[in-house]
PDB file of N, CA and C in Angstrom:
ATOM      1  N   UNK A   1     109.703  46.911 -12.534  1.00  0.00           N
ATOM      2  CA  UNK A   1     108.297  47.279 -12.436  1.00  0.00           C
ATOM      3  C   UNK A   1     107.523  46.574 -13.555  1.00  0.00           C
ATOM      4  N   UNK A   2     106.268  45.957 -12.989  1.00  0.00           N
ATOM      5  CA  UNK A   2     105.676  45.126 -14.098  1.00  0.00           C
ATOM      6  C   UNK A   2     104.873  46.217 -15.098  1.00  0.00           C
ATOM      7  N   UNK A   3     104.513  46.138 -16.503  1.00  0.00           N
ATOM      8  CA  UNK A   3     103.914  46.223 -17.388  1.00  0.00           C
ATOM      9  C   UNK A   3     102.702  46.845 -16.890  1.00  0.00           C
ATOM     10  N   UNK A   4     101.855  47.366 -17.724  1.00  0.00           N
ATOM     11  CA  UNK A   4     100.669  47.747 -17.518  1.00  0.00           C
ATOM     12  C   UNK A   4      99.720  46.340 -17.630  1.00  0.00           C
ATOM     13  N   UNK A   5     100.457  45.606 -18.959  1.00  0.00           N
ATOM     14  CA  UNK A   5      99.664  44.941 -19.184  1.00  0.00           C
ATOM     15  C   UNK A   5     100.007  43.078 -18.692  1.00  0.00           C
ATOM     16  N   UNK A   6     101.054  43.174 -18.229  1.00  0.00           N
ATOM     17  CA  UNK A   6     101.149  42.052 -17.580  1.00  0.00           C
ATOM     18  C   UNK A   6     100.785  42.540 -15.948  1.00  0.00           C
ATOM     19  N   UNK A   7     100.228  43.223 -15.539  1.00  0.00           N
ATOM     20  CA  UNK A   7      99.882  43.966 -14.080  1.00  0.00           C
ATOM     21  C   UNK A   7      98.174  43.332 -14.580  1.00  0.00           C
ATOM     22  N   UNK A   8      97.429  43.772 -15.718  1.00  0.00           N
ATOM     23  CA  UNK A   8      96.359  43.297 -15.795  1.00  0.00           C
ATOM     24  C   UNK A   8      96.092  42.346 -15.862  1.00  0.00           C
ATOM     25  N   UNK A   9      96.714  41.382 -16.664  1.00  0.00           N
ATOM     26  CA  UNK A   9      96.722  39.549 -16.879  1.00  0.00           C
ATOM     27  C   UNK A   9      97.167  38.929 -15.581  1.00  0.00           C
ATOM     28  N   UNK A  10      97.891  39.636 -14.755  1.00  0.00           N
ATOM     29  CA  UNK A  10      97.739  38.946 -13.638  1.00  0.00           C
ATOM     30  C   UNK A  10      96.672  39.053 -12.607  1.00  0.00           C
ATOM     31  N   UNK A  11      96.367  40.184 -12.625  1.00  0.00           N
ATOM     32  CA  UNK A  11      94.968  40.647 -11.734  1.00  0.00           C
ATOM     33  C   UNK A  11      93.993  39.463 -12.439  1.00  0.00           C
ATOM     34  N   UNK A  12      93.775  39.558 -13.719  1.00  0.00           N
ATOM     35  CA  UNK A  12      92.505  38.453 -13.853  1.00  0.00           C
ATOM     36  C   UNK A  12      92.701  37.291 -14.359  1.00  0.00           C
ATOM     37  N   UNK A  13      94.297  37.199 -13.960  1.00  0.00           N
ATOM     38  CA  UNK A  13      94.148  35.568 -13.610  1.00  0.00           C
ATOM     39  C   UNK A  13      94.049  35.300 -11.995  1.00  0.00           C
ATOM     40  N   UNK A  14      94.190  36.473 -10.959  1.00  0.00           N
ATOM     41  CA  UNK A  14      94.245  35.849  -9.915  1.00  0.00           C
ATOM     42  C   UNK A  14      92.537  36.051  -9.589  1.00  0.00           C
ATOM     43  N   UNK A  15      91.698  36.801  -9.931  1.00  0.00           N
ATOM     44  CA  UNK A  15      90.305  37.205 -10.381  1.00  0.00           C
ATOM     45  C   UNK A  15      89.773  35.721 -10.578  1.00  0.00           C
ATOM     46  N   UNK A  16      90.228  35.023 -11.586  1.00  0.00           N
ATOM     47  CA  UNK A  16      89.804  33.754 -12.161  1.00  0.00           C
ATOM     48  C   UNK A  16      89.638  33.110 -10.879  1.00  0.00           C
ATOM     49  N   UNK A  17      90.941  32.687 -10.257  1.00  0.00           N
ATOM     50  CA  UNK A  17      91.232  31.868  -9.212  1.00  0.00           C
ATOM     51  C   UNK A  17      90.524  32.164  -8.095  1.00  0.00           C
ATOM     52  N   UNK A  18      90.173  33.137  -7.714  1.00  0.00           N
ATOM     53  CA  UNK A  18      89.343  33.777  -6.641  1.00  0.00           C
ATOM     54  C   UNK A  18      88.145  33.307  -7.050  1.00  0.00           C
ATOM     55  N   UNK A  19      87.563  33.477  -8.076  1.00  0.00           N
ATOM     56  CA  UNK A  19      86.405  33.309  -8.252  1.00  0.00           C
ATOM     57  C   UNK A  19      85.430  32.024  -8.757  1.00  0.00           C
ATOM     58  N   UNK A  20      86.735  31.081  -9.185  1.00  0.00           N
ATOM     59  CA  UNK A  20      86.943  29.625  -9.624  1.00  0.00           C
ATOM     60  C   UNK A  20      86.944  28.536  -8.537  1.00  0.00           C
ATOM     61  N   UNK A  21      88.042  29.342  -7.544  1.00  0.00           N
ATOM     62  CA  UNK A  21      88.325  28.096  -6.512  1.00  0.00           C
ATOM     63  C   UNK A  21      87.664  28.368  -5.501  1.00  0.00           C
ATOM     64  N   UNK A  22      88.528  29.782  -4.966  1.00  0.00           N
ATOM     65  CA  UNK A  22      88.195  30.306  -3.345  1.00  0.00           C
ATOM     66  C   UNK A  22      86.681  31.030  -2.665  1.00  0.00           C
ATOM     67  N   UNK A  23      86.302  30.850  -4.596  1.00  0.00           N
ATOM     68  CA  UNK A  23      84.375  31.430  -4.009  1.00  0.00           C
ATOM     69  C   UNK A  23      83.987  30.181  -3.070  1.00  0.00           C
ATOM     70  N   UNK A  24      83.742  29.294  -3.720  1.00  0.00           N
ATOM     71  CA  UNK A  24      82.905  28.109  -2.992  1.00  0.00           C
ATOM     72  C   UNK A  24      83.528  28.113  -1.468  1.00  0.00           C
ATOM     73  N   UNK A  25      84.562  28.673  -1.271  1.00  0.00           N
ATOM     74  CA  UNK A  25      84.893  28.477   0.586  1.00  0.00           C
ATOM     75  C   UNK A  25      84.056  30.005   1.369  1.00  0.00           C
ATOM     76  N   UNK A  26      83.501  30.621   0.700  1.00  0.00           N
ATOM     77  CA  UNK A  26      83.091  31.891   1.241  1.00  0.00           C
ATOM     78  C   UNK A  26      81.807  31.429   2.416  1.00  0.00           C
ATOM     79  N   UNK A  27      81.561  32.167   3.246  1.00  0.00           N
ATOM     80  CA  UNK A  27      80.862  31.969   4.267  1.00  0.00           C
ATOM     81  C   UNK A  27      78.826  31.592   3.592  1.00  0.00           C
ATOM     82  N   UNK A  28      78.525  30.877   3.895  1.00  0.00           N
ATOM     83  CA  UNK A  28      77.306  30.034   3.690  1.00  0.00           C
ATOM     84  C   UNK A  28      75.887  30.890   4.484  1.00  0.00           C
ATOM     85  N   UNK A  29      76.636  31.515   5.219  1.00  0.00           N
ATOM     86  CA  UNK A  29      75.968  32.399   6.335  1.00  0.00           C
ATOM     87  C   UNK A  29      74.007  33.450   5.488  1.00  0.00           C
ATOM     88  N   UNK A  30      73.372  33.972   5.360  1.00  0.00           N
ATOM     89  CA  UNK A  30      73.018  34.602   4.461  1.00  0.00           C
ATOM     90  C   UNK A  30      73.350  36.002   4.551  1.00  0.00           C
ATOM     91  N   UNK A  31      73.153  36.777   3.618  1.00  0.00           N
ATOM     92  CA  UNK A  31      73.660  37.963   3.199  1.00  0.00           C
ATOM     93  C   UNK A  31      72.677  38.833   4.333  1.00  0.00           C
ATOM     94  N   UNK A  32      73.589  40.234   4.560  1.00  0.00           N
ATOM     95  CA  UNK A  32      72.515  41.143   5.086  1.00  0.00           C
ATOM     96  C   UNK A  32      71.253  41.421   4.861  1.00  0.00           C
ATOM     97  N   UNK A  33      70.622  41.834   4.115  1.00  0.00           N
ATOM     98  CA  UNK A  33      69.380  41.910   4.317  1.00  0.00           C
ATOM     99  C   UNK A  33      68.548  40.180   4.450  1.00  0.00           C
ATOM    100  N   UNK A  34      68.699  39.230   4.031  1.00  0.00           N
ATOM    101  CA  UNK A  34      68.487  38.325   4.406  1.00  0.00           C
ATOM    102  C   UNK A  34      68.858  37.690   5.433  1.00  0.00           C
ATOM    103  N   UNK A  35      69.678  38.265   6.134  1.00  0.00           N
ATOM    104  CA  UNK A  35      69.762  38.227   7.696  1.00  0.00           C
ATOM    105  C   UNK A  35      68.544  38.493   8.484  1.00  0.00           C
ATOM    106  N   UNK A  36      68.157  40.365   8.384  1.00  0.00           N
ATOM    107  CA  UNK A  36      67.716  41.107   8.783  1.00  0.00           C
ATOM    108  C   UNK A  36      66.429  40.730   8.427  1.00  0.00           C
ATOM    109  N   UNK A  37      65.963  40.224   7.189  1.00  0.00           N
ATOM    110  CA  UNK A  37      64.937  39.818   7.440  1.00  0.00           C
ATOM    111  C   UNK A  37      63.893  38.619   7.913  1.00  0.00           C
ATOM    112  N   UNK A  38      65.364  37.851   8.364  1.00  0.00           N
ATOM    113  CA  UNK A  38      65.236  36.685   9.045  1.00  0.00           C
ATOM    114  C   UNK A  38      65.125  37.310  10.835  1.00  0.00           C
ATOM    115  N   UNK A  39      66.034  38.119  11.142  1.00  0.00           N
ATOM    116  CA  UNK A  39      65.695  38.574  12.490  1.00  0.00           C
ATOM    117  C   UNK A  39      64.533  39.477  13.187  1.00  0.00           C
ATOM    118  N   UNK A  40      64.065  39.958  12.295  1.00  0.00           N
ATOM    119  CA  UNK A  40      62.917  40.961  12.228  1.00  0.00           C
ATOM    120  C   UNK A  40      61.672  40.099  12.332  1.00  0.00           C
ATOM    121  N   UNK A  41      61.684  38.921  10.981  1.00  0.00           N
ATOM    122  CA  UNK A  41      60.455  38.004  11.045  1.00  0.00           C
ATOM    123  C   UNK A  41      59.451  38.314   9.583  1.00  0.00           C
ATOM    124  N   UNK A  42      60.070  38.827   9.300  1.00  0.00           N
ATOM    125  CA  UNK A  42      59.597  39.431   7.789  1.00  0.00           C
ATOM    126  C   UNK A  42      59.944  38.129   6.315  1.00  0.00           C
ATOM    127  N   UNK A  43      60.982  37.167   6.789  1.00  0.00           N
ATOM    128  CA  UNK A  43      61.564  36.418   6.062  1.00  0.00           C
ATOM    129  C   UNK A  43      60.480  35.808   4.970  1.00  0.00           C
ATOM    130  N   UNK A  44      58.933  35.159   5.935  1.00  0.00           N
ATOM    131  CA  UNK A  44      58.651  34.570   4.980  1.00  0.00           C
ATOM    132  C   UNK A  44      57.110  35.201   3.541  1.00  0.00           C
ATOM    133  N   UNK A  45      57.613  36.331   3.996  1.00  0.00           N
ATOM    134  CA  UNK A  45      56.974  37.364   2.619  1.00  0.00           C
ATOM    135  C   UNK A  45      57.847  37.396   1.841  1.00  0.00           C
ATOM    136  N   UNK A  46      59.201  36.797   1.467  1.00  0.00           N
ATOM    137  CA  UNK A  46      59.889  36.897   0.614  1.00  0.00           C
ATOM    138  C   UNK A  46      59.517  36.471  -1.104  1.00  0.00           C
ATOM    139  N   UNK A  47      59.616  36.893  -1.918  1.00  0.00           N
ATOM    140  CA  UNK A  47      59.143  36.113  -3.201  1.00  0.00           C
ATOM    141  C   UNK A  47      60.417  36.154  -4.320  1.00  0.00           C
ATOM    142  N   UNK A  48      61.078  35.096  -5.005  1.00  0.00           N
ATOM    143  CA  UNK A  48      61.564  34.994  -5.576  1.00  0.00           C
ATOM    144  C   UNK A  48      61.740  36.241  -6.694  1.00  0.00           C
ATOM    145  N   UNK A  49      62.749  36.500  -7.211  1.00  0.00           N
ATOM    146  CA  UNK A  49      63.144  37.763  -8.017  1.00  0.00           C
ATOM    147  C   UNK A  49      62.673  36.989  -9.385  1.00  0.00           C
ATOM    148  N   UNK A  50      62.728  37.656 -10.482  1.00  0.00           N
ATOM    149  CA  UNK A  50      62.581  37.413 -11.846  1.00  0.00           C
ATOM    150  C   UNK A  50      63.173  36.664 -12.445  1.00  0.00           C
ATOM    151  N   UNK A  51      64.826  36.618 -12.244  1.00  0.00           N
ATOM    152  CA  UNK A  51      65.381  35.574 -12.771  1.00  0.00           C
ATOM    153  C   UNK A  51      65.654  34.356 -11.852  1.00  0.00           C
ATOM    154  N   UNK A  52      64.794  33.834 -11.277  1.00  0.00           N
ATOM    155  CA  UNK A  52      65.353  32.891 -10.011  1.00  0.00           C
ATOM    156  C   UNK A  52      65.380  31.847 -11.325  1.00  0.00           C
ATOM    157  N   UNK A  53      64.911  31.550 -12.031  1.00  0.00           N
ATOM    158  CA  UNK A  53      65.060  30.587 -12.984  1.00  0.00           C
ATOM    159  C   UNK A  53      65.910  30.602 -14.131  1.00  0.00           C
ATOM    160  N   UNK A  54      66.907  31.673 -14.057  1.00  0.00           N
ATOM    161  CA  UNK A  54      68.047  31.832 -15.012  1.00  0.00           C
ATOM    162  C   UNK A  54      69.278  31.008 -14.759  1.00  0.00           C
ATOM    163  N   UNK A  55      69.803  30.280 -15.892  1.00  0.00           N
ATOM    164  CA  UNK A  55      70.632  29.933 -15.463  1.00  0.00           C
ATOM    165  C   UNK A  55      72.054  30.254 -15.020  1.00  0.00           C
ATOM    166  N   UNK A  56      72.393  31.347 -13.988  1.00  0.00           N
ATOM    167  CA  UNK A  56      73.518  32.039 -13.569  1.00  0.00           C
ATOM    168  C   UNK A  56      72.812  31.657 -11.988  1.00  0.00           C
ATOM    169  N   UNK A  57      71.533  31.585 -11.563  1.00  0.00           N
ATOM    170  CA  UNK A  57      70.567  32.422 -10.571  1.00  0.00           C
ATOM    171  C   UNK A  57      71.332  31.499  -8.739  1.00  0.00           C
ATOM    172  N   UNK A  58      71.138  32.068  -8.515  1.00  0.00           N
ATOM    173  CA  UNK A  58      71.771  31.290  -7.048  1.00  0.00           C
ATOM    174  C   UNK A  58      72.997  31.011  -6.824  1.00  0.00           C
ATOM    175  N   UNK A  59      74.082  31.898  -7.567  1.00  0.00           N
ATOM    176  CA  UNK A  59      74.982  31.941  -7.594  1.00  0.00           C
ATOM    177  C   UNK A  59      75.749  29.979  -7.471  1.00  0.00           C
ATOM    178  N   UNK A  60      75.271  29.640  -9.039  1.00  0.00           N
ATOM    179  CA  UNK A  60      75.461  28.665  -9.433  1.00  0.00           C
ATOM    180  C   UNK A  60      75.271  28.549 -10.967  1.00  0.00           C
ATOM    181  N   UNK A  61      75.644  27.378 -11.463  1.00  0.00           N
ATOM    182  CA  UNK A  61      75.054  26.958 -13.179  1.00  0.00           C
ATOM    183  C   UNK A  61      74.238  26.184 -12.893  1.00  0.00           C
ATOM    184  N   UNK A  62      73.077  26.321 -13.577  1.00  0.00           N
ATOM    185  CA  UNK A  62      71.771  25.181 -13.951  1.00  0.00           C
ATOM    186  C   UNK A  62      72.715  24.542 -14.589  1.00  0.00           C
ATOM    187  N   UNK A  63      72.359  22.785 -14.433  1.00  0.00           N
ATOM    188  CA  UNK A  63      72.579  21.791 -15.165  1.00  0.00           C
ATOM    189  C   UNK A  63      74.016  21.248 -14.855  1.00  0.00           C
ATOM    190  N   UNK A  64      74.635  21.792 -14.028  1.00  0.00           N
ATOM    191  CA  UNK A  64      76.262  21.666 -13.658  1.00  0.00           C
ATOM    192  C   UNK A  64      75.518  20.538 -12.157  1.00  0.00           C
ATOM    193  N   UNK A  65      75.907  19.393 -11.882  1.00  0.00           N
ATOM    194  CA  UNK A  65      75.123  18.865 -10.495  1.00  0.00           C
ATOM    195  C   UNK A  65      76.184  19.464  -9.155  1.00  0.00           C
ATOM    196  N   UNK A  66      77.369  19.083  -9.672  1.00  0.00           N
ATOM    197  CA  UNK A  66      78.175  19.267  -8.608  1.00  0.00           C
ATOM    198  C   UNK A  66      78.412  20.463  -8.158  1.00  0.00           C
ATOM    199  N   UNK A  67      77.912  20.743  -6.789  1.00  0.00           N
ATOM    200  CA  UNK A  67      77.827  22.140  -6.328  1.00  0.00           C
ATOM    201  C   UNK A  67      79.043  22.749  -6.204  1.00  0.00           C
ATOM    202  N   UNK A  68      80.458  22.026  -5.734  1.00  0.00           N
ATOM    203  CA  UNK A  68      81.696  23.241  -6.015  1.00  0.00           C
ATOM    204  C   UNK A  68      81.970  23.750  -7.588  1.00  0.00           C
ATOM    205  N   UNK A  69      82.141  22.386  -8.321  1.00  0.00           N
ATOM    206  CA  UNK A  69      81.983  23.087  -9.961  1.00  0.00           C
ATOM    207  C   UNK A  69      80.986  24.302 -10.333  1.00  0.00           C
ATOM    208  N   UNK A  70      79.919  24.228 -10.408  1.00  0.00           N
ATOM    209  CA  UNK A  70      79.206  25.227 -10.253  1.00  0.00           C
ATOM    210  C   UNK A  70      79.039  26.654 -10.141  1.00  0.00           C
ATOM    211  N   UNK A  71      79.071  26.455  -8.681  1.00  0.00           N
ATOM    212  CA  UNK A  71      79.661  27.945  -8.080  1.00  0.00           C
ATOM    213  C   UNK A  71      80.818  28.392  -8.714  1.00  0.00           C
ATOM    214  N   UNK A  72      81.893  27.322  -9.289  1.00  0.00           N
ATOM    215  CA  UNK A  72      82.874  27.866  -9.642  1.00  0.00           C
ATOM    216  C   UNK A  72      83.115  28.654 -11.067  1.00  0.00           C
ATOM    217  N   UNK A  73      82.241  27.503 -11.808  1.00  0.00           N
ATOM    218  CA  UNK A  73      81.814  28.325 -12.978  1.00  0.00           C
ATOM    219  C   UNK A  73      81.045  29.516 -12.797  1.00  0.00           C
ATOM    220  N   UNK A  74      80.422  29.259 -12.368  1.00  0.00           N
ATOM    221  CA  UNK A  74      79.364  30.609 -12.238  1.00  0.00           C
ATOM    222  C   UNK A  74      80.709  32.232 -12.073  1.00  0.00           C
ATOM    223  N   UNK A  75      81.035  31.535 -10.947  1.00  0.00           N
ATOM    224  CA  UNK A  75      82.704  32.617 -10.924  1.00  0.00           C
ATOM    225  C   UNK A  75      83.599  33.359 -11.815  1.00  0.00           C
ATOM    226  N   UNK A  76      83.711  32.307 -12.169  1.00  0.00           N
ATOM    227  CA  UNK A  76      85.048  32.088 -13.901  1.00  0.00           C
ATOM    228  C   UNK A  76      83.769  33.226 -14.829  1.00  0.00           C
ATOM    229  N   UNK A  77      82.619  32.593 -15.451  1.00  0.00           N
ATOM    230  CA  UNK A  77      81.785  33.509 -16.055  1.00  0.00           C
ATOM    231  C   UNK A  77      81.082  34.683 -15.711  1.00  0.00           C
ATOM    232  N   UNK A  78      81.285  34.670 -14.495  1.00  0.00           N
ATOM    233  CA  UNK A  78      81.131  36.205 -13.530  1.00  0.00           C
ATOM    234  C   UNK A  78      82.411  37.141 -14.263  1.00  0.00           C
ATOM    235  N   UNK A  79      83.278  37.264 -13.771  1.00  0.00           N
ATOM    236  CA  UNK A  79      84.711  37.446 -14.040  1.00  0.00           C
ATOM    237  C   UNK A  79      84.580  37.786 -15.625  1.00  0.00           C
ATOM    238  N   UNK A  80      84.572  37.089 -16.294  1.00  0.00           N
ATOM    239  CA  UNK A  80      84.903  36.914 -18.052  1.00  0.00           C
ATOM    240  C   UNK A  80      83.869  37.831 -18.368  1.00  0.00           C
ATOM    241  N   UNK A  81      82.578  37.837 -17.923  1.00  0.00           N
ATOM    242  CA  UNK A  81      81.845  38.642 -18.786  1.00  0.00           C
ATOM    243  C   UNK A  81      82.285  40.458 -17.893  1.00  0.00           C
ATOM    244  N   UNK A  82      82.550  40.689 -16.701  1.00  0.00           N
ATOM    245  CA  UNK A  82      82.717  41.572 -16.180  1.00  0.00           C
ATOM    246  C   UNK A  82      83.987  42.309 -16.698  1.00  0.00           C
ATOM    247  N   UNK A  83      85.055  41.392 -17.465  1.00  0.00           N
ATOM    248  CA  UNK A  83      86.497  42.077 -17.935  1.00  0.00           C
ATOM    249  C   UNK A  83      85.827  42.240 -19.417  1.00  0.00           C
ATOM    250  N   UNK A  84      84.872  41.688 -20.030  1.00  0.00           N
ATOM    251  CA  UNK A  84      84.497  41.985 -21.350  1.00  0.00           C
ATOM    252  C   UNK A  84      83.885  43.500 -21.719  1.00  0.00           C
ATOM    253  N   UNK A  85      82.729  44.037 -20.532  1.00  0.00           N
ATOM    254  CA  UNK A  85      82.219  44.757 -20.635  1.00  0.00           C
ATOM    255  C   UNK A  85      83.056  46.354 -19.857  1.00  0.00           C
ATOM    256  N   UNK A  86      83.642  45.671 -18.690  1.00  0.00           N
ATOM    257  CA  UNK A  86      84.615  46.500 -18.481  1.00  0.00           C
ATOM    258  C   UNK A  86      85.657  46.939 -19.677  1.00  0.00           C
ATOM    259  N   UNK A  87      86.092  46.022 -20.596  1.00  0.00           N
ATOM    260  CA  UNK A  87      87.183  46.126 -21.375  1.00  0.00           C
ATOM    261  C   UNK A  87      86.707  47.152 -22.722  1.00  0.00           C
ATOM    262  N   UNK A  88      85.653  46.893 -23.086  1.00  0.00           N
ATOM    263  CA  UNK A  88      84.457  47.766 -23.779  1.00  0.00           C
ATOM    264  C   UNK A  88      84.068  49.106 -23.058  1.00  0.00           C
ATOM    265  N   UNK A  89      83.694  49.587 -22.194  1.00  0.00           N
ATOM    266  CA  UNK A  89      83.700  51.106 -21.737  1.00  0.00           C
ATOM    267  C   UNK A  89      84.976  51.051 -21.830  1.00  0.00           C
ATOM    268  N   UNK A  90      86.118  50.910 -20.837  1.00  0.00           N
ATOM    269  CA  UNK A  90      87.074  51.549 -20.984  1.00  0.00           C
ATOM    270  C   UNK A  90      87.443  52.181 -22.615  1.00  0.00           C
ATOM    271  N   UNK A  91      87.762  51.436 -23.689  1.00  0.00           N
ATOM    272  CA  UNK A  91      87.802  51.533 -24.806  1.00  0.00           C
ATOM    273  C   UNK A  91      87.358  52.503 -25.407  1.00  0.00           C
ATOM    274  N   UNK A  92      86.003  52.837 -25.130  1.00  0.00           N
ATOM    275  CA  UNK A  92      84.722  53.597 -25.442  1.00  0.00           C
ATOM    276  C   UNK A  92      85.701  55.144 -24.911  1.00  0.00           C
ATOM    277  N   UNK A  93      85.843  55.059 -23.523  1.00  0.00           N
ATOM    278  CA  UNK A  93      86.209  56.504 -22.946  1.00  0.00           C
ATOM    279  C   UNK A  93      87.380  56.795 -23.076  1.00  0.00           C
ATOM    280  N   UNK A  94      88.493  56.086 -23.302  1.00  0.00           N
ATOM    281  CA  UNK A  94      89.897  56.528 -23.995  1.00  0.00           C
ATOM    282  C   UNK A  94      89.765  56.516 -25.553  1.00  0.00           C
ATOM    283  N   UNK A  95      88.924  56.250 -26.040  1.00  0.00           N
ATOM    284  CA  UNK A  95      89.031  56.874 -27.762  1.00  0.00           C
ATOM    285  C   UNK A  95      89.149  58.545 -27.591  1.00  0.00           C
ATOM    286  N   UNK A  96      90.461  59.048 -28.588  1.00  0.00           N
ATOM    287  CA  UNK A  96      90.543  59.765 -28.497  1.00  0.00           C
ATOM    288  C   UNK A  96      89.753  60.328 -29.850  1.00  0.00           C
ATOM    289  N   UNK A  97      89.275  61.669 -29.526  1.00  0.00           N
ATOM    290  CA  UNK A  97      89.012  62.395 -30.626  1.00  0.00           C
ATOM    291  C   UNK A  97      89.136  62.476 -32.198  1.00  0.00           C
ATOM    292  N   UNK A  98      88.573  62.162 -33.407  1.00  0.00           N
ATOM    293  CA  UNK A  98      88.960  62.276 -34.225  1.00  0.00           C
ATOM    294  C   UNK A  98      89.122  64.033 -34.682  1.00  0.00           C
ATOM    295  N   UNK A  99      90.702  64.259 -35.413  1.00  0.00           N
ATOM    296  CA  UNK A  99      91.454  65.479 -35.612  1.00  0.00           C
ATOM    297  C   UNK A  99      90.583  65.848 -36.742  1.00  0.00           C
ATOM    298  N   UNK A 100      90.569  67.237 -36.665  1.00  0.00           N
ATOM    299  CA  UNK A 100      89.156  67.505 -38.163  1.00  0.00           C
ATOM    300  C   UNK A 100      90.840  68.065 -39.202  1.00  0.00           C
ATOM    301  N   UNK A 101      90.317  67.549 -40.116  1.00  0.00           N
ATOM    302  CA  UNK A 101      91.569  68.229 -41.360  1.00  0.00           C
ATOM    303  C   UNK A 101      91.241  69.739 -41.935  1.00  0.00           C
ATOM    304  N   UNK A 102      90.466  69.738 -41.207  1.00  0.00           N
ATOM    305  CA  UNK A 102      89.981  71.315 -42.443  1.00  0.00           C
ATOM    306  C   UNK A 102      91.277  72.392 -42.128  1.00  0.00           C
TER     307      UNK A 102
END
């Protein structure tokens, strides 16, 4: 039986890879509500969100040209910052109690 913690290093290395390689093959199609609001007819009241100009935004990197790299990074740093902050609460909610000496 594997480790707790070689059970986790493998999850986000296969996390990495999922999100490194096998994103860019994901369907091109648009997402539900951008479906729906393509079928309805509502599509072109759409207005760009706040960060459309960030560089994460379109599920890509600004300044990266090549669109599989890209996406892929964007992935890899999806991932990394999501096990960081995940790795931080968890931490947070298994601290156990400090014992009072009195």
């Amino acid at each position: 039986m594997l480790s707790n913690r070689k059970f986790y290093v493998a999850g986000f290395i296969a996390s990495l890879f999922l999100a490194g390689v096998v994103s860019f093959y994901a369907s091109s199609h648009p997402d539900g509500l951008e479906k729906v609001a393509q079928d309805v007819g509502f599509i072109d009241t759409a207005k760009d969100h706040t960060n459309a100009d960030g560089r994460l935004a379109d599920y890509g990197v600004k300044g990266i040209d090549n669109e599989r790299a890209s996406v892929g990074v964007a992935g890899v740093i999806g991932v990394i910052g999501t096990a960081v902050v995940a790795g931080v609460a968890f931490k947070l909610i298994a601290r156990k109690p400090k014992k009072d000496l009195n």
